[in-house]
C-alpha atoms as a PDB file:
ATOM      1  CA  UNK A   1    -105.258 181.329 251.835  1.00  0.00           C
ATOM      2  CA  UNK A   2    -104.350 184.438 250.212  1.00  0.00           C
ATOM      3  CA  UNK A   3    -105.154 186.143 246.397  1.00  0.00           C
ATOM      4  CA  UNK A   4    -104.605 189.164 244.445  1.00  0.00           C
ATOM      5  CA  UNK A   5    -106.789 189.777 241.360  1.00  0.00           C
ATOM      6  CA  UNK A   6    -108.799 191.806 238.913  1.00  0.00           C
ATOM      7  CA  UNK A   7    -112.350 191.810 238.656  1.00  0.00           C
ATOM      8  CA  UNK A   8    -115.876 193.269 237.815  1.00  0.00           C
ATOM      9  CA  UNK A   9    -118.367 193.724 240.716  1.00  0.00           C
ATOM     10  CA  UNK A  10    -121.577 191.397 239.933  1.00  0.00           C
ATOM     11  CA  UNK A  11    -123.456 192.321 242.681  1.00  0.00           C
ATOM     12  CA  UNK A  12    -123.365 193.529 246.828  1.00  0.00           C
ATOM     13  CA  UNK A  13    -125.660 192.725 249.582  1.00  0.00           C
ATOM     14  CA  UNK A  14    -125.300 193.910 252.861  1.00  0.00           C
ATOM     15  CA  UNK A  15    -124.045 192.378 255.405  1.00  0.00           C
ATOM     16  CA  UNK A  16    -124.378 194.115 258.654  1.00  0.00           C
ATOM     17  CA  UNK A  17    -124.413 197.745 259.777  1.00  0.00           C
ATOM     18  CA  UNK A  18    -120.921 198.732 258.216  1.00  0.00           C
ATOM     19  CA  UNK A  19    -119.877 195.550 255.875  1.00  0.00           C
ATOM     20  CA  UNK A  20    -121.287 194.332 252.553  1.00  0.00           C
ATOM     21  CA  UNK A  21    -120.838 190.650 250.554  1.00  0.00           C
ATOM     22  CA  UNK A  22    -120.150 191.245 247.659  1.00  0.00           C
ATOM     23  CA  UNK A  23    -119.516 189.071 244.535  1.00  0.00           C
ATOM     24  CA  UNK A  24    -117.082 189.265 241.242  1.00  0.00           C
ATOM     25  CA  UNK A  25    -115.843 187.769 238.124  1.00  0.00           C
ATOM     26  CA  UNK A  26    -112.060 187.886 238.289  1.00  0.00           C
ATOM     27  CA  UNK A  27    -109.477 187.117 236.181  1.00  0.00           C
ATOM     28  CA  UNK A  28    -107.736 184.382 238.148  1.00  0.00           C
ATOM     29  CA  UNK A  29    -110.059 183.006 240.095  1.00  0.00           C
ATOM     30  CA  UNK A  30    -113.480 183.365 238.296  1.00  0.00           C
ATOM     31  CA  UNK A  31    -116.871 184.435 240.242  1.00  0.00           C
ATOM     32  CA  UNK A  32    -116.244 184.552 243.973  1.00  0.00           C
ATOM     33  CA  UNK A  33    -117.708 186.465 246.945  1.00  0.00           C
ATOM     34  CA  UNK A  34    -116.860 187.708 250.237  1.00  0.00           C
ATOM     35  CA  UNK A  35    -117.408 190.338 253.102  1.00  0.00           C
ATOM     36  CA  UNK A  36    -115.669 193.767 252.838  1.00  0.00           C
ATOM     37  CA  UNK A  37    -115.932 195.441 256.049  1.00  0.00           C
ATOM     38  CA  UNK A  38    -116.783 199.542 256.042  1.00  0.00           C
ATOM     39  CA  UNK A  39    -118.045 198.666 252.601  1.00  0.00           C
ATOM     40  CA  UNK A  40    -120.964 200.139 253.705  1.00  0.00           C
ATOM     41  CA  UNK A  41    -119.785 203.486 254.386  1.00  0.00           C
ATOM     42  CA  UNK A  42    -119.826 206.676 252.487  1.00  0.00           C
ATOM     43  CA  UNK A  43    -115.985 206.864 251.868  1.00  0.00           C
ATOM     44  CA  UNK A  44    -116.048 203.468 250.239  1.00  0.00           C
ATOM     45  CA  UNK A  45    -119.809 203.128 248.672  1.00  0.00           C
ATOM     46  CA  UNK A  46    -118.733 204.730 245.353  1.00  0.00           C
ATOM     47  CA  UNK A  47    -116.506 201.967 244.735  1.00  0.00           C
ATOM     48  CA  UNK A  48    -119.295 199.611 244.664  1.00  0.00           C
ATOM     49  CA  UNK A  49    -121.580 199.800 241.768  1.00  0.00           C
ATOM     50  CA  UNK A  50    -122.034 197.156 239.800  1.00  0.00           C
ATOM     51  CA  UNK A  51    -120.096 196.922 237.238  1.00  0.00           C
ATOM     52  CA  UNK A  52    -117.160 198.695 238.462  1.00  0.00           C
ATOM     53  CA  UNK A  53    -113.567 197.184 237.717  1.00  0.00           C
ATOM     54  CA  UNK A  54    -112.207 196.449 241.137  1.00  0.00           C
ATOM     55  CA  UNK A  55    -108.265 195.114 242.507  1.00  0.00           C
ATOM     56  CA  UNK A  56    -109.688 192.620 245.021  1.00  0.00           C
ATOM     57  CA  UNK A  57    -107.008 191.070 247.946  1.00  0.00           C
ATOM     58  CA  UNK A  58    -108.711 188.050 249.483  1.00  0.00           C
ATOM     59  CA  UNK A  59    -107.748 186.213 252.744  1.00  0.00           C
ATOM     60  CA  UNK A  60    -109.613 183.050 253.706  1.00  0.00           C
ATOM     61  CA  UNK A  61    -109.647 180.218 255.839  1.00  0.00           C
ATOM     62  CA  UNK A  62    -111.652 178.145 253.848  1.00  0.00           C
ATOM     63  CA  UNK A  63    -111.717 177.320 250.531  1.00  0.00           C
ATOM     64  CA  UNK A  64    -115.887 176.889 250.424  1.00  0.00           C
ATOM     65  CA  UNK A  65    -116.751 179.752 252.685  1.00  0.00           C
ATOM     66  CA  UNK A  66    -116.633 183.646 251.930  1.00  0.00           C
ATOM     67  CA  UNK A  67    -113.326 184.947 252.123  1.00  0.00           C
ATOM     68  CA  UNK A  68    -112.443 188.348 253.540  1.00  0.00           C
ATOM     69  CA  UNK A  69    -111.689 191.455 250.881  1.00  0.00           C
ATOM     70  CA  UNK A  70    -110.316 194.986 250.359  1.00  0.00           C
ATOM     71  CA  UNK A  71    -110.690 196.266 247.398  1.00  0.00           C
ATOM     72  CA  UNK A  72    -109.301 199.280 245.352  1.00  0.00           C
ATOM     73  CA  UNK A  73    -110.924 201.149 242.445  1.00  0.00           C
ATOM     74  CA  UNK A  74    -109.692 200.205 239.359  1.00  0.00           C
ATOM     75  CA  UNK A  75    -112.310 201.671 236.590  1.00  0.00           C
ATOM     76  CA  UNK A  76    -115.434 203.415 237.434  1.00  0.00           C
ATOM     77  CA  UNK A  77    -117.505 201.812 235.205  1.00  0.00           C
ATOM     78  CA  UNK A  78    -120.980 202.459 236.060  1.00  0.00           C
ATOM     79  CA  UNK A  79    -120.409 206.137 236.541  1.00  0.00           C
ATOM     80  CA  UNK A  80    -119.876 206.991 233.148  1.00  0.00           C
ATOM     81  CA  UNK A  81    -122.978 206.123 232.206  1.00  0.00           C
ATOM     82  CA  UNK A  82    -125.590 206.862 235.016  1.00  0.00           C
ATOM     83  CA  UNK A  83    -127.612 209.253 232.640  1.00  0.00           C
ATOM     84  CA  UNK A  84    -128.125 206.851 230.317  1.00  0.00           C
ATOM     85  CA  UNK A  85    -130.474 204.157 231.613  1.00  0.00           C
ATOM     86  CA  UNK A  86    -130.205 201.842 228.436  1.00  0.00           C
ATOM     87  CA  UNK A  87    -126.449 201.365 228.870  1.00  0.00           C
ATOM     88  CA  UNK A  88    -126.822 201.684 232.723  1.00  0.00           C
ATOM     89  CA  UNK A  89    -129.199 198.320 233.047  1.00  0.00           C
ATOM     90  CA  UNK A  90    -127.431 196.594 230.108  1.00  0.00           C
ATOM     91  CA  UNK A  91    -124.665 196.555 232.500  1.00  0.00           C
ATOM     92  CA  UNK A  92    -126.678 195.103 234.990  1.00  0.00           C
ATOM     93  CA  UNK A  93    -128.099 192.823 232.861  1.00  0.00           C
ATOM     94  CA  UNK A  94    -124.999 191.167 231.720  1.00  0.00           C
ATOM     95  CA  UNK A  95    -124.140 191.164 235.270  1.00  0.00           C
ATOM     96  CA  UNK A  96    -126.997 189.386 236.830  1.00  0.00           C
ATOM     97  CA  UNK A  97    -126.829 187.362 234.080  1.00  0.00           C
ATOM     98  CA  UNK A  98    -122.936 186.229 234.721  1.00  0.00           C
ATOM     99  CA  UNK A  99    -123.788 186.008 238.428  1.00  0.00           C
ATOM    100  CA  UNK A 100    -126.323 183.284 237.657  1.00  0.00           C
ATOM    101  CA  UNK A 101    -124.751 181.328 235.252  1.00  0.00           C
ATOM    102  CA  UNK A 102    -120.892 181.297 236.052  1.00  0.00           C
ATOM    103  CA  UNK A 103    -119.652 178.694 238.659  1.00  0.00           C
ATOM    104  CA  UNK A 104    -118.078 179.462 241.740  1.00  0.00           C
ATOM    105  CA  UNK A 105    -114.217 179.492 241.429  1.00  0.00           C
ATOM    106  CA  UNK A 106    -113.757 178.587 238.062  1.00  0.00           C
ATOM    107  CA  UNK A 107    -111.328 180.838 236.057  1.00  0.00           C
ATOM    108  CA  UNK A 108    -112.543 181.660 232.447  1.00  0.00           C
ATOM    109  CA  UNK A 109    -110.466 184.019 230.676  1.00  0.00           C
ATOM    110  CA  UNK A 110    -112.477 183.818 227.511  1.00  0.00           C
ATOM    111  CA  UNK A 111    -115.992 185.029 229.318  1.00  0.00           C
ATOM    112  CA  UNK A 112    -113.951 187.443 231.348  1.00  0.00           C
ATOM    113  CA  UNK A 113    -112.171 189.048 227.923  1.00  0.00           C
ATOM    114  CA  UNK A 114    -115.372 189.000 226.257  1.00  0.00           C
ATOM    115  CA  UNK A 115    -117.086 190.899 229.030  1.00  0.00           C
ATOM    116  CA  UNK A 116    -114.308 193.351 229.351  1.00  0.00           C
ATOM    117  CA  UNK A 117    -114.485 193.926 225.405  1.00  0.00           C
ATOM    118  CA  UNK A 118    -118.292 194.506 225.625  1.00  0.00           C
ATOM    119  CA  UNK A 119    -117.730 197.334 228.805  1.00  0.00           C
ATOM    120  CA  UNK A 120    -115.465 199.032 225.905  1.00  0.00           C
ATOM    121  CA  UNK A 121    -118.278 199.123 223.645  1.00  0.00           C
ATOM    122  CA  UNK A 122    -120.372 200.713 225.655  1.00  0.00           C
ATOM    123  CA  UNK A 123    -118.960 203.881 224.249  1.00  0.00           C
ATOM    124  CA  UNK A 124    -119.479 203.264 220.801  1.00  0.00           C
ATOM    125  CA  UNK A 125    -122.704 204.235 219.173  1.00  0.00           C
ATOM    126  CA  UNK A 126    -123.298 200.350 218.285  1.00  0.00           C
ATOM    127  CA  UNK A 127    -123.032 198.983 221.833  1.00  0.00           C
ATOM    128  CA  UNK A 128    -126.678 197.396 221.789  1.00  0.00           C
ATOM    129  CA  UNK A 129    -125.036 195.062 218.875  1.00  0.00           C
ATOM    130  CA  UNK A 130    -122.066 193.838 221.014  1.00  0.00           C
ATOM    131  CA  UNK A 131    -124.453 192.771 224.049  1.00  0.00           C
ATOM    132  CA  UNK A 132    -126.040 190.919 221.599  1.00  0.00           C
ATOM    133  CA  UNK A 133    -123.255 189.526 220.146  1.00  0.00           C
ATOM    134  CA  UNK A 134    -121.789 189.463 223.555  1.00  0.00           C
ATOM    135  CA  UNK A 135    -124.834 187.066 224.993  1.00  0.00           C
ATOM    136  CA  UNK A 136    -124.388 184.562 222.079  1.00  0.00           C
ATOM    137  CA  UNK A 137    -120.550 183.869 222.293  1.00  0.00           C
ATOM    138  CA  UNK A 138    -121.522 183.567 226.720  1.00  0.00           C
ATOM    139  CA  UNK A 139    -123.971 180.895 225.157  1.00  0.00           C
ATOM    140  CA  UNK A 140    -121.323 179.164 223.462  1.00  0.00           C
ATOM    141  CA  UNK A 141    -118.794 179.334 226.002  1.00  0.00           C
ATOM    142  CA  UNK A 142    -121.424 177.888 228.325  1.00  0.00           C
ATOM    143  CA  UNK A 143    -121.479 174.780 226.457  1.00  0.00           C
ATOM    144  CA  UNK A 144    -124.574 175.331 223.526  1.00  0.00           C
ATOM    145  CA  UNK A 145    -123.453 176.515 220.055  1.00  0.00           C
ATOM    146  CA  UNK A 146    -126.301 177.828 217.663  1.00  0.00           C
ATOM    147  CA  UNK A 147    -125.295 177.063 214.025  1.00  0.00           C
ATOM    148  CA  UNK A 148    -126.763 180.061 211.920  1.00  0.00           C
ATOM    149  CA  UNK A 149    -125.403 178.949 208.850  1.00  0.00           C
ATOM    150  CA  UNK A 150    -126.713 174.750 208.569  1.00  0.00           C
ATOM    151  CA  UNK A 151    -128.198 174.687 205.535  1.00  0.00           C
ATOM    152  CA  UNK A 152    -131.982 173.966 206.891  1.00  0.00           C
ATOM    153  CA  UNK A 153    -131.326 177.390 209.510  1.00  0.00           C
ATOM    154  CA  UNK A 154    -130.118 179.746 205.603  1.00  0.00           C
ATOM    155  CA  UNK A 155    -133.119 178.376 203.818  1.00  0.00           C
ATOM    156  CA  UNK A 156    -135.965 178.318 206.663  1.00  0.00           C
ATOM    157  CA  UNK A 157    -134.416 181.409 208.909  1.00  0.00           C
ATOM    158  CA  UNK A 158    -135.645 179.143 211.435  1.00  0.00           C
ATOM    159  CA  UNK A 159    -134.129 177.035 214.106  1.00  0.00           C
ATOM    160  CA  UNK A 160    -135.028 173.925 216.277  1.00  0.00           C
ATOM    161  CA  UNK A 161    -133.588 173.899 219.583  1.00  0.00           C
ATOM    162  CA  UNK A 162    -135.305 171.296 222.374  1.00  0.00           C
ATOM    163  CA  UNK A 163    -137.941 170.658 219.799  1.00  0.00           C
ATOM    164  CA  UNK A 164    -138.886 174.349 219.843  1.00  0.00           C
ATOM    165  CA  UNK A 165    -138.436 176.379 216.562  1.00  0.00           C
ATOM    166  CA  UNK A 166    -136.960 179.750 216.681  1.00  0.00           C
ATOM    167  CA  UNK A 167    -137.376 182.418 214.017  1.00  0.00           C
ATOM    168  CA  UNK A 168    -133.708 183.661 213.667  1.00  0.00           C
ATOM    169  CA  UNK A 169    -133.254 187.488 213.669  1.00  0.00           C
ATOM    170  CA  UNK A 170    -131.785 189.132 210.695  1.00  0.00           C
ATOM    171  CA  UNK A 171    -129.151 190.554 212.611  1.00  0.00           C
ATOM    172  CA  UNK A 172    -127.432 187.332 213.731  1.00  0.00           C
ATOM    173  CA  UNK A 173    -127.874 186.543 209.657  1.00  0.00           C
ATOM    174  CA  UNK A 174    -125.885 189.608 208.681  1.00  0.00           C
ATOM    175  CA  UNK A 175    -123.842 190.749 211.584  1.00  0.00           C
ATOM    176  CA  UNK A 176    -122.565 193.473 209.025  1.00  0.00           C
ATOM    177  CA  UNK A 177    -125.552 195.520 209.492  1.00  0.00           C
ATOM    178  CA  UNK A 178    -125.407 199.180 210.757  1.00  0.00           C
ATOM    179  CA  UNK A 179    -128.204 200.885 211.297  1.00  0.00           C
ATOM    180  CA  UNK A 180    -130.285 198.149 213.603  1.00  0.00           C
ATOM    181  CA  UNK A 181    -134.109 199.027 213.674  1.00  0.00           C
ATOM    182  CA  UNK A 182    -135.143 198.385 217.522  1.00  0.00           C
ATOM    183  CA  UNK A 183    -137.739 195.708 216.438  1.00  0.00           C
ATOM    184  CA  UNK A 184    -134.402 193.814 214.584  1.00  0.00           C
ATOM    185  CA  UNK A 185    -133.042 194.327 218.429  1.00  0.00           C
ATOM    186  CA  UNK A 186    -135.802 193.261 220.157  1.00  0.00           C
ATOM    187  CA  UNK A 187    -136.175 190.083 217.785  1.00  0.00           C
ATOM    188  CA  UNK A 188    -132.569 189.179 218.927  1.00  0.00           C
ATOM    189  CA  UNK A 189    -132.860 190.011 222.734  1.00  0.00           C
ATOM    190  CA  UNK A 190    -136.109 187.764 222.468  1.00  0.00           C
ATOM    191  CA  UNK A 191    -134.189 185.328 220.172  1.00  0.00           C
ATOM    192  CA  UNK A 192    -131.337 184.787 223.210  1.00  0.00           C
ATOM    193  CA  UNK A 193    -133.356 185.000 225.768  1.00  0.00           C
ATOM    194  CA  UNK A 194    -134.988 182.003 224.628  1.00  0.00           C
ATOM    195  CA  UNK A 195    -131.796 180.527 224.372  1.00  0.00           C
ATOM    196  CA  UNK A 196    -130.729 181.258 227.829  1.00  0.00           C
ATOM    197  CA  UNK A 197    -134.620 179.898 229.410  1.00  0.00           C
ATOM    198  CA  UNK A 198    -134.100 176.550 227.097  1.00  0.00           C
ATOM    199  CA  UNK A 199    -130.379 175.277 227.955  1.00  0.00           C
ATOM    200  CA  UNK A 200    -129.951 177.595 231.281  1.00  0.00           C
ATOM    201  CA  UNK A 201    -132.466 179.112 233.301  1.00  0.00           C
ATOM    202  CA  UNK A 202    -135.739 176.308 233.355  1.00  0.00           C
ATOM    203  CA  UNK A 203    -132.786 173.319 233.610  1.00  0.00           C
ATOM    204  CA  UNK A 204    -131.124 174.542 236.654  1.00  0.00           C
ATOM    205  CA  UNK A 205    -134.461 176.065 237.881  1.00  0.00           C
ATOM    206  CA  UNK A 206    -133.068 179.552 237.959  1.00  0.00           C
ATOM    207  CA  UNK A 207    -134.622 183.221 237.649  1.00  0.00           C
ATOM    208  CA  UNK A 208    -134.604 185.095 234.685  1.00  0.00           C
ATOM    209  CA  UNK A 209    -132.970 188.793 235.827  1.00  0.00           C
ATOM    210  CA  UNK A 210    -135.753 191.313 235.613  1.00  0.00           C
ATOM    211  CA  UNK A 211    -132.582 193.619 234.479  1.00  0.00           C
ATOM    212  CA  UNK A 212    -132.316 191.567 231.068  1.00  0.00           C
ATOM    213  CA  UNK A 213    -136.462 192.041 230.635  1.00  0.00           C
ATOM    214  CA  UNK A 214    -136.125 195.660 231.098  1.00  0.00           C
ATOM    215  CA  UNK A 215    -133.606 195.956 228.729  1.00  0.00           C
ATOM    216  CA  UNK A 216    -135.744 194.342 226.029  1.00  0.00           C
ATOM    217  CA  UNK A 217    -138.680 196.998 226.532  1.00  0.00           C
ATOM    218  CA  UNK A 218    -136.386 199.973 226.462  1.00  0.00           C
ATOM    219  CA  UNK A 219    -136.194 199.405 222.635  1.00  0.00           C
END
């Protein structure tokens, strides 16, 4: 079996001495992994940090099993924004937390768009507002829609989700808002994180990326 697609690097392991696994959201063919050999090395290590945009060519034998890459440098992501470590673990944040979540092989070109749009925003002096924003409309996609606007969630500012209530953050009120004070950003990280624990993480008995806390106390 054979493919050719686009994709953002999630994460890399290695492998052996010379060769690295690593895994990415593409296009196509949604989140899948295999072994790049020499991705180890100096000539080819820069084209490996997470977040990167990547042209992956995959050969496998099996369907189930890791396939066999090369990969070419598409975007260098990460680079841009290594002196910034807000932006630089909000991309590994919203990796981790795609690598977790996603299913294996499963093409979604709405998550994949939306994640593409929010590495554009990283530019823009509102980017903490798009991974926000960016986090809830994963949510939905995922299968659990938050209705802000139900009469009882307007008047109370409140919601109950698996018999928990949840104070709702004034920014996911009035998305219009500019200037966001970092306690209105904190509320919301706090606000979707509690989101992702309820109807992702504690069902599947996952791990809550360390990335996504450190993000929170960086504001």
């Amino acid at each position: 079996m054979f493919w050719k697609d686009e994709g953002y690097l999630l994460s890399k392991t290695n492998y052996n001495e010379n060769s690295i696994i690593i895994e990415v959201f593409t296009l196509e063919h949604g989140k899948s992994s295999g072994i790049v050999y020499g991705g180890s090395s100096r000539e080819q290590k820069k084209k490996f940090q997470i977040g990167n945009k990547i042209l992956i060519n995959c050969k496998s034998k099996n369907q189930n099993k890791p396939g066999y890459f090369t990969v070419e440098l598409l975007k260098p992501v990460s680079p841009q924004f290594f002196d910034n470590k807000k932006k630089t673990i909000c991309i590994l944040a919203a990796s981790q937390i795609l690598k977790i979540l996603l299913p294996e092989a499963q093409a979604n070109k709405k998550i994949y768009e939306s994640f593409e749009n929010l590495i554009d925003c990283l530019i823009k002096n509102q980017w903490i507002k798009a991974y926000i924003f960016w986090e809830l409309s994963l949510i939905k996609e995922l299968g659990f829609e938050v209705n802000f606007y139900a009469k009882e969630s307007v008047l109370n500012k409140s919601i109950r989700i698996n018999n928990h209530l949840f104070k709702i953050p004034s920014i996911l009120l009035n998305s219009s808002i500019s200037e966001i004070p970092n306690q209105d950003i904190i509320d919301a990280l706090i606000f979707n994180r509690n989101l992702l624990i309820e109807n992702f993480i504690t069902p599947n008995k996952l791990r809550f990326p360390i990335s996504r806390q450190i993000l929170e106390k960086y504001f």
